[in-house]
C-alpha atoms as a PDB file:
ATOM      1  CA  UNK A   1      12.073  94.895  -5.953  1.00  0.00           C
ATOM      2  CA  UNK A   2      11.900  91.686  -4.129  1.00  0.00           C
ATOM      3  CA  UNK A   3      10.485  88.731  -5.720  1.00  0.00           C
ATOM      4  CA  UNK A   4       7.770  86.434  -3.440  1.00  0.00           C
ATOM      5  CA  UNK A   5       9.764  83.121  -3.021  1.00  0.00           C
ATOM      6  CA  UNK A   6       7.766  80.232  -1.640  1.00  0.00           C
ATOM      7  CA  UNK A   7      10.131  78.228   1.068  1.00  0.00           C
ATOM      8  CA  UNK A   8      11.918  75.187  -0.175  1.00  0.00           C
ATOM      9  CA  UNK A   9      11.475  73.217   2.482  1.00  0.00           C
ATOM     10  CA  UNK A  10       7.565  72.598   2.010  1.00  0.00           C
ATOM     11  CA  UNK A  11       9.103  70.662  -1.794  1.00  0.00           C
ATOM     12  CA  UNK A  12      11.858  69.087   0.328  1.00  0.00           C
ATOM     13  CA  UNK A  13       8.544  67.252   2.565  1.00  0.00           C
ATOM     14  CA  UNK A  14       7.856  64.870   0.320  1.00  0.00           C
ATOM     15  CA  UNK A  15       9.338  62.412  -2.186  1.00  0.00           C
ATOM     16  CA  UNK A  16      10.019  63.477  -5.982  1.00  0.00           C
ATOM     17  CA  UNK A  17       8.302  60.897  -8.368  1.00  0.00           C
ATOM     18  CA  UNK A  18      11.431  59.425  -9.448  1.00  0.00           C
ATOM     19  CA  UNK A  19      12.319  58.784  -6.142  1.00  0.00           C
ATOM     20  CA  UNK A  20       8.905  56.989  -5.713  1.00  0.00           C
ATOM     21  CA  UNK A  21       9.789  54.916  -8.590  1.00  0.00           C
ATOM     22  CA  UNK A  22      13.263  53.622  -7.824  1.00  0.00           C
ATOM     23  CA  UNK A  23      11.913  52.520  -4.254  1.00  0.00           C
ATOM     24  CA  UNK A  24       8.541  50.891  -5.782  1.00  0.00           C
ATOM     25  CA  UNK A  25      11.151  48.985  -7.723  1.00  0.00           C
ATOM     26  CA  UNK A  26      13.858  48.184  -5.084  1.00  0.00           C
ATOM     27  CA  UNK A  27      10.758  47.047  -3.178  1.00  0.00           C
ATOM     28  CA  UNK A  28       9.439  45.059  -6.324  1.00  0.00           C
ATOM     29  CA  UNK A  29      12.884  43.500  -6.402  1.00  0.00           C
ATOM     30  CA  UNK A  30      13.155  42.423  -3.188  1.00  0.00           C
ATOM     31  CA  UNK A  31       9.406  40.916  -3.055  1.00  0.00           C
ATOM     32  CA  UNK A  32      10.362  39.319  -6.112  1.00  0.00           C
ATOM     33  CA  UNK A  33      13.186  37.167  -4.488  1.00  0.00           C
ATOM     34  CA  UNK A  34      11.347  36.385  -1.225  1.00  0.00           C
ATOM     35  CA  UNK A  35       8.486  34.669  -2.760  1.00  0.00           C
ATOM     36  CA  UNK A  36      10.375  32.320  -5.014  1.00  0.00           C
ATOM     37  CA  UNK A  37      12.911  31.827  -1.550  1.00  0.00           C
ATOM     38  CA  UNK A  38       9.414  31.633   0.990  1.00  0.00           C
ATOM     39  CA  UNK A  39       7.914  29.188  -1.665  1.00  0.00           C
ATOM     40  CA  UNK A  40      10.906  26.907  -1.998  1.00  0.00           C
ATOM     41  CA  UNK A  41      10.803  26.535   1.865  1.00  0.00           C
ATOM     42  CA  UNK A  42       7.168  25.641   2.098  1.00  0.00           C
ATOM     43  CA  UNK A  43       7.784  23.065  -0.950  1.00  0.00           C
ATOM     44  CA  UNK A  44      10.857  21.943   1.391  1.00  0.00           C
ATOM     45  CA  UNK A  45       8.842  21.865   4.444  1.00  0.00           C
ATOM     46  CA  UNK A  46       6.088  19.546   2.603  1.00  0.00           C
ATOM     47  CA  UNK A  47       8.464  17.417   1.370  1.00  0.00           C
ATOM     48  CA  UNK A  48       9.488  16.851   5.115  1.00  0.00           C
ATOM     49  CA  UNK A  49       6.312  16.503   6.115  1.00  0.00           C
ATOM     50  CA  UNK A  50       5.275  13.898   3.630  1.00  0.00           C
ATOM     51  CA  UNK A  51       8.506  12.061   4.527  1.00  0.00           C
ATOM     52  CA  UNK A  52       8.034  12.045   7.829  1.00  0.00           C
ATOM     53  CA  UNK A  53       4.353  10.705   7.120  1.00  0.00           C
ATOM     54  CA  UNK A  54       5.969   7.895   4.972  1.00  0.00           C
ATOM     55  CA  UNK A  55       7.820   6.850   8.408  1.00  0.00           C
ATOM     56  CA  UNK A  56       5.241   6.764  10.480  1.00  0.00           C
ATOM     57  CA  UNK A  57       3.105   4.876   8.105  1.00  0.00           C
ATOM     58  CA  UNK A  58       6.012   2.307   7.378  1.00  0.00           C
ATOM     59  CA  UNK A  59       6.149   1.682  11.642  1.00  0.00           C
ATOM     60  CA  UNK A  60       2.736   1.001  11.797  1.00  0.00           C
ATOM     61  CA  UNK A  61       2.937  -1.459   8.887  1.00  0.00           C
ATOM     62  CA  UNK A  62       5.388  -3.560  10.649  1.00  0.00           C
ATOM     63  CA  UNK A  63       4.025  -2.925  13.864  1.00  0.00           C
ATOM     64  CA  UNK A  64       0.738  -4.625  12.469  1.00  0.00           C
ATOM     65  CA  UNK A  65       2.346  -7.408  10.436  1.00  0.00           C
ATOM     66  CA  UNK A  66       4.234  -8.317  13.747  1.00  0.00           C
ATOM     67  CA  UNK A  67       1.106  -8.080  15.932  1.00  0.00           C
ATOM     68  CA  UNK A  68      -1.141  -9.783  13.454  1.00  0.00           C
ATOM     69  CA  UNK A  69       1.343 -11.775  11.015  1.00  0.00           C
ATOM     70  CA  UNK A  70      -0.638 -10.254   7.951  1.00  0.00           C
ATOM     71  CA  UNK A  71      -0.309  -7.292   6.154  1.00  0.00           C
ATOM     72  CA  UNK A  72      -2.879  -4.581   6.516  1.00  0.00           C
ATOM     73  CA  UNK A  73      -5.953  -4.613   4.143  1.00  0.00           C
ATOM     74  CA  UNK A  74      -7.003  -1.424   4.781  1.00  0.00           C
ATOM     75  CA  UNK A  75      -5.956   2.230   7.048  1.00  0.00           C
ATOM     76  CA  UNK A  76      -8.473   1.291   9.319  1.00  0.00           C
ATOM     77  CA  UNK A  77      -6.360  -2.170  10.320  1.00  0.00           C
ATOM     78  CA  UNK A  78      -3.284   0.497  10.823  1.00  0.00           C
ATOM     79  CA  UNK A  79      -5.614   2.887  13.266  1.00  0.00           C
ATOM     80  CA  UNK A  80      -7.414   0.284  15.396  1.00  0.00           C
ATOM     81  CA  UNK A  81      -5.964  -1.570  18.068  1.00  0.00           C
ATOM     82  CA  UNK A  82      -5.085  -4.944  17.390  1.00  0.00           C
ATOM     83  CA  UNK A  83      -7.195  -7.469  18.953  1.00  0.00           C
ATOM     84  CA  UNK A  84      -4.217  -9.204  20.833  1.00  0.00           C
ATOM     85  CA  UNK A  85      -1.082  -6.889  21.877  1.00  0.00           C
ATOM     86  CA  UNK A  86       2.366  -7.767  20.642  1.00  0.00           C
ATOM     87  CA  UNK A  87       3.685  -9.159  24.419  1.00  0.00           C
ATOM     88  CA  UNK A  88       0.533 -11.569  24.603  1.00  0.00           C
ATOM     89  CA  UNK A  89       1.621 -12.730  21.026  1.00  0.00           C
ATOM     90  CA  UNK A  90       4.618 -13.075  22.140  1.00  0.00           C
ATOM     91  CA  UNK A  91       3.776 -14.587  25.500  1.00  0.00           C
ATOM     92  CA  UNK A  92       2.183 -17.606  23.337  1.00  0.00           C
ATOM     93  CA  UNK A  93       4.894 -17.929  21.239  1.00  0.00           C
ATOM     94  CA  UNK A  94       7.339 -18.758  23.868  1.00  0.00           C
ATOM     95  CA  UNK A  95       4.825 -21.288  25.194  1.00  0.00           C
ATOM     96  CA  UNK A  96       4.284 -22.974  22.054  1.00  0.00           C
ATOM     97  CA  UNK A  97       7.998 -22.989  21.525  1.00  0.00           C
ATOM     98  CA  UNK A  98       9.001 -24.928  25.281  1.00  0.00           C
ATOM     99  CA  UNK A  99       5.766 -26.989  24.148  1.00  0.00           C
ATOM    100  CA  UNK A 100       7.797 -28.103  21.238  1.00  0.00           C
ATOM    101  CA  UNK A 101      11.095 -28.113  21.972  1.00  0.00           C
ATOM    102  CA  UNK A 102      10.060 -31.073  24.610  1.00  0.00           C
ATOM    103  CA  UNK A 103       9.205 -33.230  21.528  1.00  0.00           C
ATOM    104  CA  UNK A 104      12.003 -31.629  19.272  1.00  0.00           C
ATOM    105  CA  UNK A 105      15.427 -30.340  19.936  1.00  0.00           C
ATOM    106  CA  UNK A 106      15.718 -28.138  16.829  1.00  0.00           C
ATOM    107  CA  UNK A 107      13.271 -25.531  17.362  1.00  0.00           C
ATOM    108  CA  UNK A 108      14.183 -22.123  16.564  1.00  0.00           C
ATOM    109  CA  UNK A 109      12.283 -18.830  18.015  1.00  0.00           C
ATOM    110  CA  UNK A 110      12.438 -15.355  15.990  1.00  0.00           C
ATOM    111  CA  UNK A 111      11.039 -12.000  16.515  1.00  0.00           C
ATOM    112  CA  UNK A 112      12.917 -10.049  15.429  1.00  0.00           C
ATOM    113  CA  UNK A 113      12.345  -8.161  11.901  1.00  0.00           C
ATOM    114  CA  UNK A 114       9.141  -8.327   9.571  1.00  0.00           C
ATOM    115  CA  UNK A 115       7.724 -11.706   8.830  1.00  0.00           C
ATOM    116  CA  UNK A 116       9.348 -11.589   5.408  1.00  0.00           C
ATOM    117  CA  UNK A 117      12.641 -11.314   6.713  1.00  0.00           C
ATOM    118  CA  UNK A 118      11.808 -13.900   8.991  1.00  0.00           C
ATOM    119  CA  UNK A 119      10.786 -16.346   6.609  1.00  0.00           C
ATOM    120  CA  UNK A 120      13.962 -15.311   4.035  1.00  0.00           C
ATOM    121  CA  UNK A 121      16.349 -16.168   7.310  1.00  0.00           C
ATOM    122  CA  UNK A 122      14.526 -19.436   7.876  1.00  0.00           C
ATOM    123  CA  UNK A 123      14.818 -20.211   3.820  1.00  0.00           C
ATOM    124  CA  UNK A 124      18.495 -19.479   4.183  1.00  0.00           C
ATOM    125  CA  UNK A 125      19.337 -22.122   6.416  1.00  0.00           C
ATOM    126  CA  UNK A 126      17.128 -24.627   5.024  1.00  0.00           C
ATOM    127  CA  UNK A 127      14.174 -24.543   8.004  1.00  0.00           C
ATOM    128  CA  UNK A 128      11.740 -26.875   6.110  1.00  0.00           C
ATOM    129  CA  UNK A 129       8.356 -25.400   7.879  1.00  0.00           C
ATOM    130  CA  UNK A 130       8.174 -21.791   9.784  1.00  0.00           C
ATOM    131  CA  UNK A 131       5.356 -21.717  12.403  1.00  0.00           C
ATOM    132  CA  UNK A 132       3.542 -18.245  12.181  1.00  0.00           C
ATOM    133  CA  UNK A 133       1.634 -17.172  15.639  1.00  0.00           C
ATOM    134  CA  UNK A 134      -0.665 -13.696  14.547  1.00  0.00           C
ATOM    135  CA  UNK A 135      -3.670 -12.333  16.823  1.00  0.00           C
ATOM    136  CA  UNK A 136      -6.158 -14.512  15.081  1.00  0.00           C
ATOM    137  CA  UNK A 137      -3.624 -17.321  16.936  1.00  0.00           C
ATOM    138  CA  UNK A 138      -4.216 -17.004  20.337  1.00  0.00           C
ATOM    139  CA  UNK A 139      -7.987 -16.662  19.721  1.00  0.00           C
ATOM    140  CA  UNK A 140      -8.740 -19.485  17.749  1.00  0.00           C
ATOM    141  CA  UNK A 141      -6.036 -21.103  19.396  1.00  0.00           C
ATOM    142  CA  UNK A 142      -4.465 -22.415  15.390  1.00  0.00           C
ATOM    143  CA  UNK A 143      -1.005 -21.482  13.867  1.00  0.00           C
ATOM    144  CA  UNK A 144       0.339 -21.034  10.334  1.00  0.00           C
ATOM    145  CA  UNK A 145       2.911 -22.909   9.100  1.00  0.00           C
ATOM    146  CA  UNK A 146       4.568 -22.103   5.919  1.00  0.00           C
ATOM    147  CA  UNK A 147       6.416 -24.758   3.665  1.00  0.00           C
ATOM    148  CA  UNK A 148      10.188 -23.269   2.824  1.00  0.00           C
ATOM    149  CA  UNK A 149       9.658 -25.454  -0.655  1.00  0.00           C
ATOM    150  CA  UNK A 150       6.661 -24.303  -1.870  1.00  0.00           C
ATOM    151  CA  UNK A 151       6.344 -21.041  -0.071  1.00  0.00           C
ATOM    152  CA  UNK A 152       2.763 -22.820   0.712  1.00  0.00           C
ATOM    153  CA  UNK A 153       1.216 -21.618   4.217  1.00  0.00           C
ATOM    154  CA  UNK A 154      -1.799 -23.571   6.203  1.00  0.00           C
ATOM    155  CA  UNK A 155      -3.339 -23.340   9.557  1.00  0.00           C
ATOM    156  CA  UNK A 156      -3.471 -25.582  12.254  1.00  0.00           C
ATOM    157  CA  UNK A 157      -5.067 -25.774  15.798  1.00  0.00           C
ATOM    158  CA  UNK A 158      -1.925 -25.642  18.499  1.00  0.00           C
ATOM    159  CA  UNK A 159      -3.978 -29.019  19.831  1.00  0.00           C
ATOM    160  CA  UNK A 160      -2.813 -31.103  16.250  1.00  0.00           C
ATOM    161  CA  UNK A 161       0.477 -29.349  15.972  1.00  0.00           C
ATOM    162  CA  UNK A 162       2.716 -31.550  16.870  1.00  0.00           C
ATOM    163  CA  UNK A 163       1.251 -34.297  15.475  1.00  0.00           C
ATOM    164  CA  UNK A 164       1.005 -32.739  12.006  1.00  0.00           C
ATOM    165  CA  UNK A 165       4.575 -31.553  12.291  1.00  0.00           C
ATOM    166  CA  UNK A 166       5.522 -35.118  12.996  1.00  0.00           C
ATOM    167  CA  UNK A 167       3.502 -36.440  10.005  1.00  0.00           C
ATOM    168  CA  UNK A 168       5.120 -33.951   7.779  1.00  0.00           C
ATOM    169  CA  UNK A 169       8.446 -34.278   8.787  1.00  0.00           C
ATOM    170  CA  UNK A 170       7.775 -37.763   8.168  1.00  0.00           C
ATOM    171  CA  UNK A 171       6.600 -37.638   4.777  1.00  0.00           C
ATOM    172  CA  UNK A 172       3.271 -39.069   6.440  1.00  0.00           C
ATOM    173  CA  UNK A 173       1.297 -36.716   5.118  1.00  0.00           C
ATOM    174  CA  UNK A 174       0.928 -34.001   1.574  1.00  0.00           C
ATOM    175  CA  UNK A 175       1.322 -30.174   2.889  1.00  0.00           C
ATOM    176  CA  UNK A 176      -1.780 -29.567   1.507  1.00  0.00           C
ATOM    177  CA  UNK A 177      -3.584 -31.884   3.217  1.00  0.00           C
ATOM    178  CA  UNK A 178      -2.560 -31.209   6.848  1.00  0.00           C
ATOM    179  CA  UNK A 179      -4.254 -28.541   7.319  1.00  0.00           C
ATOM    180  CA  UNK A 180      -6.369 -25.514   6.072  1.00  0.00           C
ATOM    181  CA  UNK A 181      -5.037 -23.707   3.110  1.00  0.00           C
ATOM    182  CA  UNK A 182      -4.391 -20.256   3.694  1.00  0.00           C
ATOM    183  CA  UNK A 183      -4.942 -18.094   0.416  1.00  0.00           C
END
């Protein structure tokens, strides 16, 4: 008698239940380490991101405190354009500085760095007043100068400078008193 055998291959077509399992949990396994590993590199690429954001914001910074001579009060000073560009700034400067160095000998001229460092070098070497040209400068045509003693600043129109410079060197006249007091 032969017994009816049903073909093997139709239980060979598909995958036993154990089989299922073991490859839902390679697959859970291998999920499992590429999320941490995908997360890590977003947190990595955020991290650059912000960095590089940091940069950009500490150019623009000194950018503006060497265009203007001020720090910025708000974003919107970092995203506008300046009222006067850095080369007319500096294009008055070097006027104002042959200006004086026809009255004076010892007149020093120094662009490079932030105004901070600028003033520290001047400190260093015992520069008794530092003359400060910003945008505001060139359009209402005054300066700051900042006292190396008292770390005092005032402005001054370019017309009276060196006539207040003289009177201060002098002892002619207070700080305070030659000029507007900047706050």
């Amino acid at each position: 008698m032969e017994v009816c055998r049903k073909s093997s291959s139709l239980f060979q077509a598909g995958f036993t239940l154990i089989e299922l399992l073991v490859a839902i949990a390679i697959l859970a396994l291998l999920v499992g380490g590429a999320v941490p590993f995908a997360m890590n590199q977003l947190d990595k690429a955020r991290r650059s991101t912000a960095k590089t954001d940091m940069q950009a914001f500490k150019g623009a910074i000194t950018m503006y405190q060497m265009g203007m001579g001020k720090n910025p009060q708000s974003l919107k000073d970092l995203v506008k354009k300046p009222a006067k560009t850095f080369e007319e700034i500096f294009e008055f400067a070097k006027e104002l500085e042959k200006s004086l160095k026809n009255s004076w000998l010892d007149i020093f001229f120094d662009s490079s760095g932030s105004i901070g460092r600028r003033y520290a070098r001047s400190d260093e070497v015992g520069i008794p007043f530092c003359i400060t040209i910003d945008g505001d400068s060139i359009k209402n045509k005054d300066v700051t100068i900042r006292h190396r003693d008292t770390t005092k600043q005032i402005r001054v129109p370019v017309k009276d400078l060196k006539n207040i410079l003289n009177q201060l060197i002098f002892g002619e006249i207070s700080f305070e008193k030659a000029g507007k007091l900047v706050k």
